[in-house]
C-alpha atoms as a PDB file:
ATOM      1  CA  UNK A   1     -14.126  -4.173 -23.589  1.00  0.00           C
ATOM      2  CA  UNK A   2     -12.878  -1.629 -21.385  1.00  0.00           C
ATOM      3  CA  UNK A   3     -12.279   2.572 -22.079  1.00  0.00           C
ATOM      4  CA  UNK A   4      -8.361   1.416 -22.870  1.00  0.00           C
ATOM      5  CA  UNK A   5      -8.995  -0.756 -25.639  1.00  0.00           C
ATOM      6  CA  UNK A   6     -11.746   1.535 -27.158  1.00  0.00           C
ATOM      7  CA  UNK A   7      -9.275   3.999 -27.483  1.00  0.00           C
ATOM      8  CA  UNK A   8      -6.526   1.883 -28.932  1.00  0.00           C
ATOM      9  CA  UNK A   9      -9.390   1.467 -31.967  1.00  0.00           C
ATOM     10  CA  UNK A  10      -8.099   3.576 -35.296  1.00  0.00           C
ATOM     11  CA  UNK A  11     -12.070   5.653 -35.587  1.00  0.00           C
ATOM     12  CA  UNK A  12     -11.395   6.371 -31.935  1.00  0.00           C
ATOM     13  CA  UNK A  13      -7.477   7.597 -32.156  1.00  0.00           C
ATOM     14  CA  UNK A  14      -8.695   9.474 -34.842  1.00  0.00           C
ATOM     15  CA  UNK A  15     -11.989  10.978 -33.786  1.00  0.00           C
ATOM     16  CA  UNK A  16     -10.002  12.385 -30.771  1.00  0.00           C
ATOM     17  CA  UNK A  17      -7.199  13.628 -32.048  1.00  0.00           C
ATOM     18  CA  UNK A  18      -9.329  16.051 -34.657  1.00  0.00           C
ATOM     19  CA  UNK A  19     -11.755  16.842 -30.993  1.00  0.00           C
ATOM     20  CA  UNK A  20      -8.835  17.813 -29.208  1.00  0.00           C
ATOM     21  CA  UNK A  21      -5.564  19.828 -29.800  1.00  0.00           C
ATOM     22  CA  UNK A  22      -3.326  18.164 -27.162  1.00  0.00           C
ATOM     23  CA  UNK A  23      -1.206  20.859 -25.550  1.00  0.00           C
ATOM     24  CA  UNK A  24       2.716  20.344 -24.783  1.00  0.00           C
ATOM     25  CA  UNK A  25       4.249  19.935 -21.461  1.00  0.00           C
ATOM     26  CA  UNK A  26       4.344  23.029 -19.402  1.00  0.00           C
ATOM     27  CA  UNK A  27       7.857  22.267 -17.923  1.00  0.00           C
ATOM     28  CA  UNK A  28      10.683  19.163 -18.752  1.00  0.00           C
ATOM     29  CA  UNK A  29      11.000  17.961 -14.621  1.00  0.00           C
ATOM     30  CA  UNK A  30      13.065  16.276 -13.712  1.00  0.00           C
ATOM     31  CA  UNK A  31      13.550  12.292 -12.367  1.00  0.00           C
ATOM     32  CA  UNK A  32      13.254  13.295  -8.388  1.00  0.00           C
ATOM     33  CA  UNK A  33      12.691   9.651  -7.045  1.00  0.00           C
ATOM     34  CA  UNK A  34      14.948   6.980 -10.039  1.00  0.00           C
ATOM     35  CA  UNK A  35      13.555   3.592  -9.717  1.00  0.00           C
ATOM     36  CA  UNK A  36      14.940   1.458  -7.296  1.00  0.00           C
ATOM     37  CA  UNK A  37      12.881  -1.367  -7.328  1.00  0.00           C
ATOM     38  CA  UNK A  38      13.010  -4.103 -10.467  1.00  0.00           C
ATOM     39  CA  UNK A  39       9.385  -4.431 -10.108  1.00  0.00           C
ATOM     40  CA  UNK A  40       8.035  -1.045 -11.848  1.00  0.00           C
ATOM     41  CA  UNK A  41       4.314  -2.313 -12.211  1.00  0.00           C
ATOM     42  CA  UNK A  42       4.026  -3.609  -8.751  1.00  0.00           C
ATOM     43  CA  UNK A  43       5.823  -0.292  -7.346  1.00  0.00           C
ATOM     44  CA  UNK A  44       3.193   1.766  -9.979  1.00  0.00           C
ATOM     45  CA  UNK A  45       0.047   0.347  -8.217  1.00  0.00           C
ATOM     46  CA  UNK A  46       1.101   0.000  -5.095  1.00  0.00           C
ATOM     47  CA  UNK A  47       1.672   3.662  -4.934  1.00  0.00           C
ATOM     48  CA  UNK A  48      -1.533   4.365  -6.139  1.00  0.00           C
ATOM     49  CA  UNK A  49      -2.859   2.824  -3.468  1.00  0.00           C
ATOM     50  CA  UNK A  50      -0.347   5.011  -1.099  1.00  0.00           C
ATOM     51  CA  UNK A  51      -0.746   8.488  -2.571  1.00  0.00           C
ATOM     52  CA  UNK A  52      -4.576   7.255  -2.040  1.00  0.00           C
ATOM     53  CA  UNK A  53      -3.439   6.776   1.728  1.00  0.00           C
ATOM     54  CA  UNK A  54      -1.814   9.911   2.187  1.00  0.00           C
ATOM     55  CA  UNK A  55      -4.847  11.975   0.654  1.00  0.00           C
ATOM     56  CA  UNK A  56      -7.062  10.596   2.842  1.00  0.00           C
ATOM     57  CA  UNK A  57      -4.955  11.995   5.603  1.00  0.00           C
ATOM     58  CA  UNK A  58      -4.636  15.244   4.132  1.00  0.00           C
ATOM     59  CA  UNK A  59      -7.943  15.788   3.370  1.00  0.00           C
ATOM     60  CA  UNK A  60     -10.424  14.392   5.997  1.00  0.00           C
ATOM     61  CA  UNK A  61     -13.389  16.248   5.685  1.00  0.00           C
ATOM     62  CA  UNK A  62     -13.603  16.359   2.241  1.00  0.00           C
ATOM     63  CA  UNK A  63     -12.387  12.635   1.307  1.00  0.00           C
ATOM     64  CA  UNK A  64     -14.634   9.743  -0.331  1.00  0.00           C
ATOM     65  CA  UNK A  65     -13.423   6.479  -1.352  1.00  0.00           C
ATOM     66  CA  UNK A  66     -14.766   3.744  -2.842  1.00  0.00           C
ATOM     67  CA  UNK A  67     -14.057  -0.107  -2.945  1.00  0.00           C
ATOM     68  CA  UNK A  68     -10.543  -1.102  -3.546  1.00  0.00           C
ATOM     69  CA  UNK A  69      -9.631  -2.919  -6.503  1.00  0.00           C
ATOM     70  CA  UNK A  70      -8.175  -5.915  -4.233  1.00  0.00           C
ATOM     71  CA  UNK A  71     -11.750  -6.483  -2.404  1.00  0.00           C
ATOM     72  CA  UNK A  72     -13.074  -6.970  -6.283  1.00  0.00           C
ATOM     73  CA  UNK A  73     -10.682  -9.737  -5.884  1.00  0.00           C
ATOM     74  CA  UNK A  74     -11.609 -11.363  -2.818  1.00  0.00           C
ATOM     75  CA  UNK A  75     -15.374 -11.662  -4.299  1.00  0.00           C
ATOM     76  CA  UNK A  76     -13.280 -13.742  -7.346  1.00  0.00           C
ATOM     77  CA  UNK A  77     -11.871 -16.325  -4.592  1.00  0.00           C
ATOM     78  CA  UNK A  78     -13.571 -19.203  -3.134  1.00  0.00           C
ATOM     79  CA  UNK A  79     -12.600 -20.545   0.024  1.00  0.00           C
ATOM     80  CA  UNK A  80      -9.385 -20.774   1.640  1.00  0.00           C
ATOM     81  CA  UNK A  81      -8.032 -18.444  -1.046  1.00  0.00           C
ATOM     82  CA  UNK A  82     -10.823 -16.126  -0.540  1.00  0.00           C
ATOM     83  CA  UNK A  83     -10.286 -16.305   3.545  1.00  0.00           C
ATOM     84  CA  UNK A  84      -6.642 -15.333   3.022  1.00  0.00           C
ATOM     85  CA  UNK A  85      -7.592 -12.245   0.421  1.00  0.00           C
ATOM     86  CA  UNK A  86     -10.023 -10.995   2.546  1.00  0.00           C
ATOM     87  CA  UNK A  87      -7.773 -11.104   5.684  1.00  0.00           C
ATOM     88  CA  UNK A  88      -5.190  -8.877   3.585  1.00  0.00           C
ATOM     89  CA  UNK A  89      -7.664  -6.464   2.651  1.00  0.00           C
ATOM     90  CA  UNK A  90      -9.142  -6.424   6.326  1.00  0.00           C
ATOM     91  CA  UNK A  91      -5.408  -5.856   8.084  1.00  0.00           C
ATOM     92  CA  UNK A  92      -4.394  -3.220   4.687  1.00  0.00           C
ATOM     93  CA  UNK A  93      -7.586  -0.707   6.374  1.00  0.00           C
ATOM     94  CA  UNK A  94      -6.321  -1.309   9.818  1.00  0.00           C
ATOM     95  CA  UNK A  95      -2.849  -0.234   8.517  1.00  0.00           C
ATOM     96  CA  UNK A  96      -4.479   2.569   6.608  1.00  0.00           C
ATOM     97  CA  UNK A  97      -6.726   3.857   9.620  1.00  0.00           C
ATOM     98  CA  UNK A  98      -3.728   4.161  11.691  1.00  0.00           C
ATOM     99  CA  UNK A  99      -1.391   5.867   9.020  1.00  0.00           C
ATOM    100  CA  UNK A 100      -4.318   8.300   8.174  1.00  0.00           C
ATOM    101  CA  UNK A 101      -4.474   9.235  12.617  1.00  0.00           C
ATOM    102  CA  UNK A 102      -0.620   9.401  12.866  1.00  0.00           C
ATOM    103  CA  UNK A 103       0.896   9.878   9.397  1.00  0.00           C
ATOM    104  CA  UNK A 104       3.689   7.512  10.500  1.00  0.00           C
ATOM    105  CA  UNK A 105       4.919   5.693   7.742  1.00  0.00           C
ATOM    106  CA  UNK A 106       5.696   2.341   8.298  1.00  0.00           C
ATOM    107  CA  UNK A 107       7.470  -0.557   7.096  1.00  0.00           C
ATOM    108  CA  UNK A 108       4.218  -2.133   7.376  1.00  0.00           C
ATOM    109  CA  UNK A 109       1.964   0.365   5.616  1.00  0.00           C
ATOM    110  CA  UNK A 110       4.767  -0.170   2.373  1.00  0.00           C
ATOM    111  CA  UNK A 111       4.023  -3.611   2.844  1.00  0.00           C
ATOM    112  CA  UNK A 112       0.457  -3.594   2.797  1.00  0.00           C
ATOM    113  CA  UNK A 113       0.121  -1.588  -0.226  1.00  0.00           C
ATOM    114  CA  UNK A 114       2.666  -3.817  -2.083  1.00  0.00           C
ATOM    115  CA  UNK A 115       0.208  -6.650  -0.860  1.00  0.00           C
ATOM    116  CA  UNK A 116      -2.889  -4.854  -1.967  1.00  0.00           C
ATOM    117  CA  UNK A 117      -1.005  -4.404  -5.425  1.00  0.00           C
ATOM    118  CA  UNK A 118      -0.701  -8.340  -6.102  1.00  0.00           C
ATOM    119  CA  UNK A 119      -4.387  -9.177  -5.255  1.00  0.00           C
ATOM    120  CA  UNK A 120      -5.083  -6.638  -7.643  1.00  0.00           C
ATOM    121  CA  UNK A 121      -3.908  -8.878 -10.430  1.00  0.00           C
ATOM    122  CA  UNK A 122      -6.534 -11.313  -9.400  1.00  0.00           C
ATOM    123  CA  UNK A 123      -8.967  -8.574 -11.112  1.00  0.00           C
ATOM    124  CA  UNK A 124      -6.684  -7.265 -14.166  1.00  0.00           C
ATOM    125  CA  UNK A 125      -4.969 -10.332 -15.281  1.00  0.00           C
ATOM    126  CA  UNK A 126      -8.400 -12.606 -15.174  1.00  0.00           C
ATOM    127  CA  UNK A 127      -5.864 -15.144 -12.386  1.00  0.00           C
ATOM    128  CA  UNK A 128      -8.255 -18.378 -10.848  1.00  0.00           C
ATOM    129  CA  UNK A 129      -6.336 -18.534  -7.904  1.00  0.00           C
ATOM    130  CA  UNK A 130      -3.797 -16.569  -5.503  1.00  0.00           C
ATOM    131  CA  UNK A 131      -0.625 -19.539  -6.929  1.00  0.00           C
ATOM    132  CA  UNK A 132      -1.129 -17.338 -10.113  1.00  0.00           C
ATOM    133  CA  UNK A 133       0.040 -14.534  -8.282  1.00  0.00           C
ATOM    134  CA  UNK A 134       3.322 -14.521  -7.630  1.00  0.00           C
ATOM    135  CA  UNK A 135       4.892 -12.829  -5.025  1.00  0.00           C
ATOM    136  CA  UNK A 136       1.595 -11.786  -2.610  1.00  0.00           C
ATOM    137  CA  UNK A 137       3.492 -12.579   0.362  1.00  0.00           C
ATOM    138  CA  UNK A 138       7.368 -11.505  -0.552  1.00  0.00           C
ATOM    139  CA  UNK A 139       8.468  -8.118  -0.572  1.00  0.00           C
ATOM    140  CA  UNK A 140      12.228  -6.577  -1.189  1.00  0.00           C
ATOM    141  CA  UNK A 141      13.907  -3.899   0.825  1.00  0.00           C
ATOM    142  CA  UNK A 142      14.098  -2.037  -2.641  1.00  0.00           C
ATOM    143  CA  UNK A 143      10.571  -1.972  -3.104  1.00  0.00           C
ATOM    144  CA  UNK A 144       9.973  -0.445   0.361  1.00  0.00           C
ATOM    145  CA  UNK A 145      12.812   2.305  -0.334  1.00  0.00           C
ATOM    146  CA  UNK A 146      11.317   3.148  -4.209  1.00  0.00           C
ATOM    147  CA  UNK A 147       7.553   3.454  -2.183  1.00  0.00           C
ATOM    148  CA  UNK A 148       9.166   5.767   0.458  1.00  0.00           C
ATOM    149  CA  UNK A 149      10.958   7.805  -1.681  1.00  0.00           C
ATOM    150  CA  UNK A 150       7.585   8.479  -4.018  1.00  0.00           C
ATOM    151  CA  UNK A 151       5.674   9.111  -0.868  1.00  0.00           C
ATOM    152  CA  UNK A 152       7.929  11.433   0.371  1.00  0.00           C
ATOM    153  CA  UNK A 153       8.183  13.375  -2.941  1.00  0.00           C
ATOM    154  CA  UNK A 154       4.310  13.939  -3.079  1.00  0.00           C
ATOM    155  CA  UNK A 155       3.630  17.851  -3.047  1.00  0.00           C
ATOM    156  CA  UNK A 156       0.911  17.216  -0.826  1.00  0.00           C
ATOM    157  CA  UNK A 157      -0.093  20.873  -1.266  1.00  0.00           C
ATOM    158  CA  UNK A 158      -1.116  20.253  -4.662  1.00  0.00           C
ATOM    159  CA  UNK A 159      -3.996  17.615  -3.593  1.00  0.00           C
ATOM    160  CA  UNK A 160      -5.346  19.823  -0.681  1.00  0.00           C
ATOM    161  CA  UNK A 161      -9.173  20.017  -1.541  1.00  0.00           C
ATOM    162  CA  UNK A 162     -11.270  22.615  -0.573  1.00  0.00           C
ATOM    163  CA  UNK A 163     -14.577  20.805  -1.314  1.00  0.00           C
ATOM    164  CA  UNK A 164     -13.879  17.054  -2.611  1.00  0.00           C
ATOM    165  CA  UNK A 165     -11.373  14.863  -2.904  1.00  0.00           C
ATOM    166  CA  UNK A 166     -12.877  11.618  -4.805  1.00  0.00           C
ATOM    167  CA  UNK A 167     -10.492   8.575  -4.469  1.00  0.00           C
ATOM    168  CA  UNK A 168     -11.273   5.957  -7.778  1.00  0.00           C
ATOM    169  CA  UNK A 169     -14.537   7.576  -8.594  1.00  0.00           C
ATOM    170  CA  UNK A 170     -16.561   5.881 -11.228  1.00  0.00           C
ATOM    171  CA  UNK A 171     -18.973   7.474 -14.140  1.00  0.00           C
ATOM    172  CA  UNK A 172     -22.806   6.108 -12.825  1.00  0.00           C
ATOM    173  CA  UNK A 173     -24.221   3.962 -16.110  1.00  0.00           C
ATOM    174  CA  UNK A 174     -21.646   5.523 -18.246  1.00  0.00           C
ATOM    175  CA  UNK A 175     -18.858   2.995 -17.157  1.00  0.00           C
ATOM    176  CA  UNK A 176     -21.163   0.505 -17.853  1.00  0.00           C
ATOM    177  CA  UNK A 177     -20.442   1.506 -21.495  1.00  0.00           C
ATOM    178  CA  UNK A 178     -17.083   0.623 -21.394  1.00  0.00           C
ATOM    179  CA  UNK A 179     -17.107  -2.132 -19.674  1.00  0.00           C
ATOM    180  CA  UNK A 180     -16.329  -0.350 -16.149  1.00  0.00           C
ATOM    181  CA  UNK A 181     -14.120   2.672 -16.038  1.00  0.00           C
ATOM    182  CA  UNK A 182     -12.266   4.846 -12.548  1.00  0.00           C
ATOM    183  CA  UNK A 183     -10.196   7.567 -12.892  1.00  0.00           C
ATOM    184  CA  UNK A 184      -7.543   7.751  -9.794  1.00  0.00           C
ATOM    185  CA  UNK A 185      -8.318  11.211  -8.563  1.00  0.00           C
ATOM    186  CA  UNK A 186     -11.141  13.426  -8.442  1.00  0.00           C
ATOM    187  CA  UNK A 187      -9.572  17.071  -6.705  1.00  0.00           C
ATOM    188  CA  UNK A 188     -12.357  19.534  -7.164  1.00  0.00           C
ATOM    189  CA  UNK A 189     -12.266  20.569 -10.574  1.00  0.00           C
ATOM    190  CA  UNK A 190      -9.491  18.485 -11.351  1.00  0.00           C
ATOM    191  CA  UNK A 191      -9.700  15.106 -12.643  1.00  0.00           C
ATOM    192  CA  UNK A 192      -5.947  13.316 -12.264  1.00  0.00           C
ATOM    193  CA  UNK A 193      -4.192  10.078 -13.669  1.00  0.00           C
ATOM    194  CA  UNK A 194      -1.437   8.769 -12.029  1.00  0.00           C
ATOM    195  CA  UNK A 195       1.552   7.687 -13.584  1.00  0.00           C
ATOM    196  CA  UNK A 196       4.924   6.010 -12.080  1.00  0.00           C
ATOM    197  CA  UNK A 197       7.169   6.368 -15.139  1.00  0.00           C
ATOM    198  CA  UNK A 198      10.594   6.860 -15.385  1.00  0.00           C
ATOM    199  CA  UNK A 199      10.077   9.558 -18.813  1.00  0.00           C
ATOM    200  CA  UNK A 200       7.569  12.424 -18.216  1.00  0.00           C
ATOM    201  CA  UNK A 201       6.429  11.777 -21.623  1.00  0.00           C
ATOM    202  CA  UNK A 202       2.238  14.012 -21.959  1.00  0.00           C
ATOM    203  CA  UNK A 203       1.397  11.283 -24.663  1.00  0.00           C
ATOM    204  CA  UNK A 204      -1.311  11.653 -26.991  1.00  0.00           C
ATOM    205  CA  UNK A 205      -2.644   8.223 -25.116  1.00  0.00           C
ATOM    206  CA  UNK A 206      -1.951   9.986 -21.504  1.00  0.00           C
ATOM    207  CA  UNK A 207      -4.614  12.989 -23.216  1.00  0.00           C
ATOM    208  CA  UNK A 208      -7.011  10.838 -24.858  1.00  0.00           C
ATOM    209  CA  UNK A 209      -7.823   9.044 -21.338  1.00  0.00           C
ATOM    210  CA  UNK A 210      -8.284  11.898 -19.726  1.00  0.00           C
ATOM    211  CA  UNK A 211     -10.787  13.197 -22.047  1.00  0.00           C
ATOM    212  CA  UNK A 212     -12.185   9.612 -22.086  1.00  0.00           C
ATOM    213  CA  UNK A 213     -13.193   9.773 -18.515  1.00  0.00           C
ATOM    214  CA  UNK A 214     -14.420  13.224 -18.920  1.00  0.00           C
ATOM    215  CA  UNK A 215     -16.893  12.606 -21.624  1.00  0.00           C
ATOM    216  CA  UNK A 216     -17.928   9.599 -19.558  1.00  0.00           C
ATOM    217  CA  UNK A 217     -18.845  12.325 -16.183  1.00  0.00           C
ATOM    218  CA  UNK A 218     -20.487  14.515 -18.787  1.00  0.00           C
ATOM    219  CA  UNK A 219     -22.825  11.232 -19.678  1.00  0.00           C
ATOM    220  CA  UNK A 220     -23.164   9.829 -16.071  1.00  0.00           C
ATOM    221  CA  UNK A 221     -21.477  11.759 -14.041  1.00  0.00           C
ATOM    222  CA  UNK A 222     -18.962  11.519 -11.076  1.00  0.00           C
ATOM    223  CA  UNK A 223     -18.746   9.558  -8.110  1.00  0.00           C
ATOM    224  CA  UNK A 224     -22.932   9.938  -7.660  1.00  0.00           C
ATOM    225  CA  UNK A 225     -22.949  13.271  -6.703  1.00  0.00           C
ATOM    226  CA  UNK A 226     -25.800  15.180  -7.355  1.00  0.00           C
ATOM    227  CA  UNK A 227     -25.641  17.922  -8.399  1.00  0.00           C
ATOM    228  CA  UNK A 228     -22.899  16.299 -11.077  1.00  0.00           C
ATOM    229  CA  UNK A 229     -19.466  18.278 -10.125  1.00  0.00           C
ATOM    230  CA  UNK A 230     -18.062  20.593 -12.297  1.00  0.00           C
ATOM    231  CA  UNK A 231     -14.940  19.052 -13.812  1.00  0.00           C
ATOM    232  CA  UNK A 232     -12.764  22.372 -15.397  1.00  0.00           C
ATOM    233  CA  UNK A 233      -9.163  20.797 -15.537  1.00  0.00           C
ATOM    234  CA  UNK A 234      -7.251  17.274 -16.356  1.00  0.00           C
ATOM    235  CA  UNK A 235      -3.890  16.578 -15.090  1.00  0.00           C
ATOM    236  CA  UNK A 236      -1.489  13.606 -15.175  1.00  0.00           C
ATOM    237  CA  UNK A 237       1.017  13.625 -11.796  1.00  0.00           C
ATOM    238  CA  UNK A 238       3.904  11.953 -13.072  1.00  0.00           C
ATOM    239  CA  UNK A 239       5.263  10.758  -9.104  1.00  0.00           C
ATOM    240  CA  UNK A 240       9.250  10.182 -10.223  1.00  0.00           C
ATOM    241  CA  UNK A 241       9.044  13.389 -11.592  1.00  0.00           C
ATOM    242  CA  UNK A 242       6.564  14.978  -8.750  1.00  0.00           C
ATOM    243  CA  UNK A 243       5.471  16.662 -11.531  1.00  0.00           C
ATOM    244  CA  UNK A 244       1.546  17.582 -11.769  1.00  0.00           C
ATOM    245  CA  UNK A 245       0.668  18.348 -15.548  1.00  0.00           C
ATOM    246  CA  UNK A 246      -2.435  20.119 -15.998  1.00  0.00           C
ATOM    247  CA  UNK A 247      -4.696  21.580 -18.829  1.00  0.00           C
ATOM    248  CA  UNK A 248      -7.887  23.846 -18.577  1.00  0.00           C
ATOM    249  CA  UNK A 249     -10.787  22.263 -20.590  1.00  0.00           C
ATOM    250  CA  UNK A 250     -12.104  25.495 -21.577  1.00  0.00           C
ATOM    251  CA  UNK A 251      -8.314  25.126 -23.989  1.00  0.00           C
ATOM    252  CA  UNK A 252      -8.623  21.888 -25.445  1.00  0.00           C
ATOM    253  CA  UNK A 253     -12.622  21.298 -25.550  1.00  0.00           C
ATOM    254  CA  UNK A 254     -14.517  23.206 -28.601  1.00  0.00           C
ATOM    255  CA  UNK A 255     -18.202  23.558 -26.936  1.00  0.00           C
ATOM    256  CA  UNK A 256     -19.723  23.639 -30.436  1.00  0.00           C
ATOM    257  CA  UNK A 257     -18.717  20.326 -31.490  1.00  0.00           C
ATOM    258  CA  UNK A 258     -18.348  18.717 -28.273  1.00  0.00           C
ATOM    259  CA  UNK A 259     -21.846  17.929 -27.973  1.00  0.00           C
ATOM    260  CA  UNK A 260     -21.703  15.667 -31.246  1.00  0.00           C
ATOM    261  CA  UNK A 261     -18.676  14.035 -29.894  1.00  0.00           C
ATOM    262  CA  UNK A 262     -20.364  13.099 -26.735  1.00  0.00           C
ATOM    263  CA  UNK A 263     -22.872  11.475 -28.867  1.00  0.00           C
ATOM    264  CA  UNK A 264     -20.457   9.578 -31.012  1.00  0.00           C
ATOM    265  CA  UNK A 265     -18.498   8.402 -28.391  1.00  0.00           C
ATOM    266  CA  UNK A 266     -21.859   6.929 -26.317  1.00  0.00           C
ATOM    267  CA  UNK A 267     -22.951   5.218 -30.124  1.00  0.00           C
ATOM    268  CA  UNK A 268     -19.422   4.074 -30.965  1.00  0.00           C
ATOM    269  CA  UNK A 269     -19.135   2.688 -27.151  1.00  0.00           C
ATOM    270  CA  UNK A 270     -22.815   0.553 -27.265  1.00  0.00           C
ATOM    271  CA  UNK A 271     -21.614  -0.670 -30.494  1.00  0.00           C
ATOM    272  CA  UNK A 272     -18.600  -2.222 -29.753  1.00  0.00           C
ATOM    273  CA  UNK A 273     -19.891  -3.768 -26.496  1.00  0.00           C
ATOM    274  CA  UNK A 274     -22.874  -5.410 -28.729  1.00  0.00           C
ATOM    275  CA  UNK A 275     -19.967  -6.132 -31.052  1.00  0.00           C
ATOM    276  CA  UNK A 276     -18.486  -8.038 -28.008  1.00  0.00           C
ATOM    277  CA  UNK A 277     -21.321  -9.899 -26.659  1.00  0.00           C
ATOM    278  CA  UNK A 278     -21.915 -11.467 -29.912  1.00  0.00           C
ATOM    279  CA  UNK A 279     -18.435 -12.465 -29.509  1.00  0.00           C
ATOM    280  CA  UNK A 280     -18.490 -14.609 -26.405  1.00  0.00           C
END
């Protein structure tokens, strides 16, 4: 079970669509970087792992990352599959260090976050072995230009921290609820999804994660900071669109009821993961 398929359930679309009055898109942006590449889910995650990249350069004193998706993948591999894995990983940091000192962007930084994209399958997918992966090796000049053109794009101003920037942070014990659960972006107050999408569409689905990782920090918390950070904002930054969409809590969160829904949502979560284990 994971926080996705929770919400996909009917008593949980429901529950949070009577929480939360989902407010409309603050502007219609425009497409500022068209796909190029015919790979759109490779492109999407290997430019999370980019934007990642370039916040880390643009805010060093007040970055923290945690493990990449692709070393949960090396820990899946056994032997020669697992030396290979790891050897990506361990040359993708080199590349990253030396993009984060120079902020040159190379052919070979695109490359190693189109690498670190594939092993990430390894994890998602449930793949035994790097053959099921296709592709961890090739690369097209299109995908390089589509991962340039989004990185060059980024309004880098907008993700300037002043006290934290949290890359993937996690909810302590609460993601245990759901099976594990990261957002992408912790900025401050502002909790942010990525999304590499050629529509700027602020779905009801978009909203509903958002406030699904945000009633998992207000269980366990962020990233294992104590004091807990105070989360005041949710945003989705559509990258074609360069487009950060962003809503104020104190809008779309009734603090009367909220309390109630924090508890349902903890109940409804241990149930269906007892549901699950009964399963296997």
């Amino acid at each position: 079970m994971s926080l996705t398929s929770l919400l996909q359930t009917k008593e949980a679309r429901r529950r949070f669509r009577e929480e939360f009055p989902k407010p409309k898109m603050k502007a219609e942006p425009s497409l500022a970087a068209p796909p190029i590449s015919n790979d759109p889910s490779r492109i999407g995650t290997a430019f999370d792992y980019l934007l990642r990249f370039a916040l880390r350069r643009a805010n060093r004193e007040a970055v923290r990352g945690r493990e990449w998706t692709a070393e949960a993948a090396v820990r899946l591999l056994s032997g020669a599959e697992k030396e290979r894995a790891a050897g990506i990983v361990r040359g993708a940091r080199k590349v990253r260090d030396r993009f984060v000192e120079s902020g040159n962007l190379t052919e070979e930084v695109l490359a190693a976050t189109l690498q670190l994209a594939r092993l990430d399958l390894i994890v998602r997918t449930g793949a035994n072995s790097l053959d099921d992966v296709d592709g961890l090796g090739d690369w097209r000049e299109e995908d390089l230009k589509d991962l340039r053109q989004l990185y060059e794009s980024i309004p880098i101003g907008c993700f300037e921290a002043r006290e934290r920037c949290l890359l993937n942070p996690t909810f302590g014990n609460a993601s245990g609820l759901v099976g594990g659960a990261d957002a992408d972006l912790l900025i401050d107050d502002l909790l942010v999804d990525i999304k590499t999408v050629r529509e700027a569409s602020f779905s009801r689905e978009m909203f509903n994660q958002l406030l699904g990782y945000y009633t998992l920090h207000i269980i366990g918390g962020t990233g294992g900071l104590d004091p807990k950070p105070k989360i005041r904002r949710i945003g989705i930054y559509f990258s074609r669109h360069t487009h950060l969409q962003t809503a104020s809590l104190d809008e779309v969160v009734d603090r009367s009821t909220y309390p109630d829904f924090v508890e349902w949502l903890a109940t409804f979560a241990l149930r269906r993961r007892a549901v699950a284990e009964e399963q296997e």
